[in-house]
Protein backbone atom coordinates (compact mmCIF):
# COMPACT_ATOMS: atom_id res chain seq x y z
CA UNK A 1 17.81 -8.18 9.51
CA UNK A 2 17.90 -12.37 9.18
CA UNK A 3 16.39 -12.19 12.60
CA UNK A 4 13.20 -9.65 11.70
CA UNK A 5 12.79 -11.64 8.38
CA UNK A 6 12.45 -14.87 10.53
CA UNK A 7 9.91 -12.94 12.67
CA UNK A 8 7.31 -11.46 10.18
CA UNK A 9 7.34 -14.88 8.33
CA UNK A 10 6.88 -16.86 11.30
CA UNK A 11 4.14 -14.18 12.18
CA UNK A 12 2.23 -14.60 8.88
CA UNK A 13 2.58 -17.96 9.45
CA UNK A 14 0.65 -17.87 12.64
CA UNK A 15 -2.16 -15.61 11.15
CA UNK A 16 -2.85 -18.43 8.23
CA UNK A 17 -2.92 -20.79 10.60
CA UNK A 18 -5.33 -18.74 13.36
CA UNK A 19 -7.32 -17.46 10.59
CA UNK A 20 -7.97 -21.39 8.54
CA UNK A 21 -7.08 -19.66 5.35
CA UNK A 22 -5.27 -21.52 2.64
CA UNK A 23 -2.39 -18.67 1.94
CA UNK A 24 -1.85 -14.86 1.33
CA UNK A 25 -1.81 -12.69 -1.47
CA UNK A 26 -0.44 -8.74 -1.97
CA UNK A 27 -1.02 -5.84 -4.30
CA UNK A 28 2.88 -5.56 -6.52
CA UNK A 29 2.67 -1.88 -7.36
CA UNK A 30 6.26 -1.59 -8.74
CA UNK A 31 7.31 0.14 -5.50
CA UNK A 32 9.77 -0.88 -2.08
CA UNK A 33 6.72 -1.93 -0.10
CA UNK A 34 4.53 -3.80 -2.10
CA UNK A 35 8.52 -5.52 -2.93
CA UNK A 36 9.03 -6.80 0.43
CA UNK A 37 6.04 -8.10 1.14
CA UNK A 38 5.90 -10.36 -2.01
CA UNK A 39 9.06 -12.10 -0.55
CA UNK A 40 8.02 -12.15 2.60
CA UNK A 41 4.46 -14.24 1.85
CA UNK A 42 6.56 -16.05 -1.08
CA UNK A 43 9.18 -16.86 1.85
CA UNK A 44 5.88 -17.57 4.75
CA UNK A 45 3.42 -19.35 1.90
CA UNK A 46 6.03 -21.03 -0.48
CA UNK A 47 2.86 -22.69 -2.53
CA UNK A 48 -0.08 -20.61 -1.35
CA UNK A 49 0.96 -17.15 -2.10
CA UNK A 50 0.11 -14.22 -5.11
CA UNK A 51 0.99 -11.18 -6.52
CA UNK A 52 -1.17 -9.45 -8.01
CA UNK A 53 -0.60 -6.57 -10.31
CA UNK A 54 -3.44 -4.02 -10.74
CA UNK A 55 -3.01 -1.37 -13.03
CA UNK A 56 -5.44 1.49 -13.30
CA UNK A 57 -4.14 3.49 -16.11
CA UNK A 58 -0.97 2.78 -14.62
CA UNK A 59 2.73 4.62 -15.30
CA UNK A 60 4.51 1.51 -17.75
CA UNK A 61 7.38 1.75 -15.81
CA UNK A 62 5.26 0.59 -12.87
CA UNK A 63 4.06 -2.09 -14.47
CA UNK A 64 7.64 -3.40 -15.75
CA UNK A 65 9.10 -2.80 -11.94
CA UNK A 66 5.82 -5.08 -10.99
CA UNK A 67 6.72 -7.49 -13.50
CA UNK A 68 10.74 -7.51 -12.02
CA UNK A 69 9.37 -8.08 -8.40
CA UNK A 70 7.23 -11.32 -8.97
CA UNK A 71 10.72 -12.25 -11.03
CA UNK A 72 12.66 -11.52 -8.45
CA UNK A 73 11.35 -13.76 -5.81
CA UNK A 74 9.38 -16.17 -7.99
CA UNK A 75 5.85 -15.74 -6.78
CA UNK A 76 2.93 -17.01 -8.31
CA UNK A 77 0.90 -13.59 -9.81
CA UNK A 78 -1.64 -12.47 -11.91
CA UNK A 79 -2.82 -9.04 -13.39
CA UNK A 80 -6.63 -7.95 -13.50
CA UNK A 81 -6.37 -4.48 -15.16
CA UNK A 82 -8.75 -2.17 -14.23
CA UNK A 83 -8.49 1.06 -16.09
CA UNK A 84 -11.85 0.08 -18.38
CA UNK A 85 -13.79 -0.71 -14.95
CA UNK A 86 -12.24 2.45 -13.11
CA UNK A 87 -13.23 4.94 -16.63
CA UNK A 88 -17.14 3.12 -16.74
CA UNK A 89 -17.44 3.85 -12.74
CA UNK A 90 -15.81 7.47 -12.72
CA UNK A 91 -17.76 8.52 -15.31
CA UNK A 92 -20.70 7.70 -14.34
CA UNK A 93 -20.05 9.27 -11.02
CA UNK A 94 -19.32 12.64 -12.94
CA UNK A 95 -22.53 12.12 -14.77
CA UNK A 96 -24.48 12.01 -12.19
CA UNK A 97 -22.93 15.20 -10.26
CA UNK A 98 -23.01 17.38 -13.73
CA UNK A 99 -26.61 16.51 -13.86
CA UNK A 100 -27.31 17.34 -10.67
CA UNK A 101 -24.77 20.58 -10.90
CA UNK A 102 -22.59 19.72 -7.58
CA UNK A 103 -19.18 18.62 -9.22
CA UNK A 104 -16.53 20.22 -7.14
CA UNK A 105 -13.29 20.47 -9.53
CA UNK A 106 -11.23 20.94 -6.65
CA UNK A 107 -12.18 17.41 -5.27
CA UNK A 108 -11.77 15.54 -8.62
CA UNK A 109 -8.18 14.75 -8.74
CA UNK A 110 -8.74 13.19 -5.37
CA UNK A 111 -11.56 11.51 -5.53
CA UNK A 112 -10.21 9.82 -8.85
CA UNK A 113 -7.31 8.53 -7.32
CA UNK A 114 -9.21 7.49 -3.85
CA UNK A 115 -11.44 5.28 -6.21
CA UNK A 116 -8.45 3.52 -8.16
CA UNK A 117 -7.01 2.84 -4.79
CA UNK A 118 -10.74 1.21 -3.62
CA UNK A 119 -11.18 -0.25 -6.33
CA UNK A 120 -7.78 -2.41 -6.42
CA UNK A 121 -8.79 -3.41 -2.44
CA UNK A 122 -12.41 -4.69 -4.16
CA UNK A 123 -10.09 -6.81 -6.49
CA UNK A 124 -7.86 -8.15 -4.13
CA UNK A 125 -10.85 -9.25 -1.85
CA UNK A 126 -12.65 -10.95 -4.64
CA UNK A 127 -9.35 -12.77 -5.77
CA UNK A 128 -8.68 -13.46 -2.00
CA UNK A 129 -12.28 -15.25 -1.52
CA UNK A 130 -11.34 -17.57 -4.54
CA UNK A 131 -8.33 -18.67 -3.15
CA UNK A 132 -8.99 -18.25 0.92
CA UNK A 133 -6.44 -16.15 1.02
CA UNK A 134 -5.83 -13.08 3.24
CA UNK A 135 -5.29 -9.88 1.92
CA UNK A 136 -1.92 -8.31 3.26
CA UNK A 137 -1.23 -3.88 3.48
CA UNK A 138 2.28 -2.59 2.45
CA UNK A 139 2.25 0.73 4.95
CA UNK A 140 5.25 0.84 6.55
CA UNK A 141 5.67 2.87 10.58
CA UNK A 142 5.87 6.01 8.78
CA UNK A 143 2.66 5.62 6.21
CA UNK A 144 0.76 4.26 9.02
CA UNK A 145 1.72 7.39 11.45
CA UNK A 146 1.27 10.12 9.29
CA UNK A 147 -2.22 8.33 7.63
CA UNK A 148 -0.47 8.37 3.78
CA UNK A 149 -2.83 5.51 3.08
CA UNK A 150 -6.54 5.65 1.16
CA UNK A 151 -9.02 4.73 3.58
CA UNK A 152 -10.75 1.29 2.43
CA UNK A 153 -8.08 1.47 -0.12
CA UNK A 154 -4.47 0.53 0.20
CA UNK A 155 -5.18 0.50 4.27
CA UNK A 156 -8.17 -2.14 3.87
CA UNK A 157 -6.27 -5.19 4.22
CA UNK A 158 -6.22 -7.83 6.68
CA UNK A 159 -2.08 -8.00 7.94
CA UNK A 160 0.22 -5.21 7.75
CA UNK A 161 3.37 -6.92 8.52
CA UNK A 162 5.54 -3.76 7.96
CA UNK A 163 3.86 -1.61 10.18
CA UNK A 164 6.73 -1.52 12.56
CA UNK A 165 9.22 -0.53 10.54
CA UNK A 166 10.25 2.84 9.39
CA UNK A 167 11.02 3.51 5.44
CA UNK A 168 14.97 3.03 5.55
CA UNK A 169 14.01 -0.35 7.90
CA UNK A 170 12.06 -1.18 4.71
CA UNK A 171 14.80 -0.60 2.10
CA UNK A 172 17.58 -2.48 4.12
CA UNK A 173 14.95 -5.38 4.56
CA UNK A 174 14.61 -5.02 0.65
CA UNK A 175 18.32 -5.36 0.40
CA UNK A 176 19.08 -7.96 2.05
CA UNK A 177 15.53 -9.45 0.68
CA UNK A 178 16.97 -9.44 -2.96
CA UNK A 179 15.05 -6.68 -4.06
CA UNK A 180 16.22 -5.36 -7.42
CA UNK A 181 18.16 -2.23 -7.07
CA UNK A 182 16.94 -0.06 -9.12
CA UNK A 183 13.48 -0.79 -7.07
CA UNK A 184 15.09 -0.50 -3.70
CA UNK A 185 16.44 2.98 -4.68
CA UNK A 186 13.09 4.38 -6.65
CA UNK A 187 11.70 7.31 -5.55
CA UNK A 188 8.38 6.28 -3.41
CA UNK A 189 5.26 7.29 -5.29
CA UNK A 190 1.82 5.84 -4.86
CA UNK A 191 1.25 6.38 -8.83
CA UNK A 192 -1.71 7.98 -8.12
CA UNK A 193 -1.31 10.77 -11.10
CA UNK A 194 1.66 11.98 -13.39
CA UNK A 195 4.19 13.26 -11.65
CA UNK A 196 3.17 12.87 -7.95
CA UNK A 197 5.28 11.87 -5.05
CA UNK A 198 5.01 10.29 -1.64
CA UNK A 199 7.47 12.95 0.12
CA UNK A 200 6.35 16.00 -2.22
CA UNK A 201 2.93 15.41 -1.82
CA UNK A 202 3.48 15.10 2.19
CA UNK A 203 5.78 17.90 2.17
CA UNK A 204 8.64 16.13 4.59
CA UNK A 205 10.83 13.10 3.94
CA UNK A 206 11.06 9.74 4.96
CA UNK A 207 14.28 9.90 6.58
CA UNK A 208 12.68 12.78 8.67
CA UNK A 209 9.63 10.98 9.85
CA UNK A 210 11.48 7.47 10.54
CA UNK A 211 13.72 10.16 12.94
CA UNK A 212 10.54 11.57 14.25
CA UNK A 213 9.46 8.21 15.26
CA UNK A 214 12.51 6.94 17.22
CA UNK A 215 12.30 10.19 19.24
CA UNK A 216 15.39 12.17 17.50
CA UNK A 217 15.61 15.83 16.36
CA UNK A 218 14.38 17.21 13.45
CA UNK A 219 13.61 20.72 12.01
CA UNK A 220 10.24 22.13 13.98
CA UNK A 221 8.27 22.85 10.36
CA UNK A 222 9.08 18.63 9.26
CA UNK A 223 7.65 18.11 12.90
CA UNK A 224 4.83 20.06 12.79
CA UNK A 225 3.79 18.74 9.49
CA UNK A 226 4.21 15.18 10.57
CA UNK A 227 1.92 16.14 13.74
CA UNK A 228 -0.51 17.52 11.84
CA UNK A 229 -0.80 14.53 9.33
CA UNK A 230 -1.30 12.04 12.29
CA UNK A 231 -3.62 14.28 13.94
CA UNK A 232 -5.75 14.99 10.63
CA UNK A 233 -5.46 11.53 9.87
CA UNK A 234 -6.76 9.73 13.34
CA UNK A 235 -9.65 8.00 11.64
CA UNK A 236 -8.11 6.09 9.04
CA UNK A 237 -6.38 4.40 12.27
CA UNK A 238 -9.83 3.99 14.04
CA UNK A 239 -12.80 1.31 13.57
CA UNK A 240 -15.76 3.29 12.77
CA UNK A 241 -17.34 5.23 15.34
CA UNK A 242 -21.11 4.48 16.52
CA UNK A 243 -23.24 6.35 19.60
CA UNK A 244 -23.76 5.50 22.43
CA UNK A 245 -26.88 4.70 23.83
């Protein structure tokens, strides 16, 4: 683990050097991801590194665990809360679809959470162009497979330094990281609405899709569900697609 540490710093290192940027800076949700990589740029970027924690009508607890991760390895952070900007933006999206009489309920939870996740990538942009930072992604091998990321949201960053490793990579990492516990061992949630859950919401586990991805057995319905995701999912990994002419 010392040894793929040592790696993904010296690699971030590299891109602020290729890129002429002063530093980096991450979204701290409160989860295992967003964890890591605040140590990781705190470890790569001792004086030119930031966490930033964004929340959009936000569970508390989030917040606190956000709070414990920029404790824990002593990064520089700020907060920019966006619930106000998120309600003024939303609404007036609804407005506009009531007036016109095309609001689809069935779309709404969705598209709420979509824009919460777009609108935290706006802020991290905006804060990164202040600072010349780069902006660097939390998915992890098995959020990047499967396409558990918002499009332009979480997965519009410029590094994603974890995108090699599987979820329990990511926890042992976090470990041996100094991670606090309690945050290592949380159950993985984007926090997108009450109650919601990475592996409920994706209807497999972690543990099953890291398997999945090293080429090991796992029940046919967890592997057809993965399969579909990635195959369902294909553009979020692709640069926009133009004709040709």
């Amino acid at each position: 683990m010392q040894e793929k540490v040592e790696k993904i710093v010296a690699w971030l290192q590299e891109k602020i050097e290729e890129s002429g940027v002063k530093g980096l800076l991450v979204g701290v949700s409160g989860g295992i991801d967003s964890a890591v990589v605040a140590h990781l740029i705190k470890r790569a970027a001792p004086d030119h590194s930031l966490g930033v924690i964004l929340p959009c009508k936000s569970n508390p607890q989030d917040m606190e665990d956000a709070k414990k991760v920029i404790d824990s390895c002593g990064i520089d952070s700020l907060t920019v809360d966006l619930s106000e900007t998120h309600d003024v933006l939303f609404n007036n999206i609804q407005k506009q679809l009531n007036d016109q009489q095309s609001v689809n309920p069935d779309n709404q939870q969705l598209a709420d959470a979509n824009l919460r996740a777009r609108l935290r990538m706006s802020t991290l942009y905006a804060l990164a162009a202040n600072y010349q930072y780069l902006v660097v992604g939390t998915d992890n091998a098995a959020e990047f497979y499967t396409g558990y990321f918002t499009k332009y949201g979480d997965g519009g960053v410029d590094l994603v330094p974890l995108v090699s490793l599987g979820k329990g990579e990511v926890r042992e990492m976090a470990e041996y990281l100094g991670v606090p516990d309690d945050i290592v061992h949380k159950q993985p949630s984007a926090g997108l609405w009450e109650g919601q859950t990475d592996e409920n919401e994706m209807g497999t586990t972690y543990e099953k899709i890291d398997r999945y991805l090293k080429g090991g057995e796992i029940p046919q319905k967890d592997k057809d569900i993965i399969e579909r995701l990635h195959k369902k999912s294909a553009h979020k990994r692709e640069i926009a697609p133009g004709p040709s002419l």
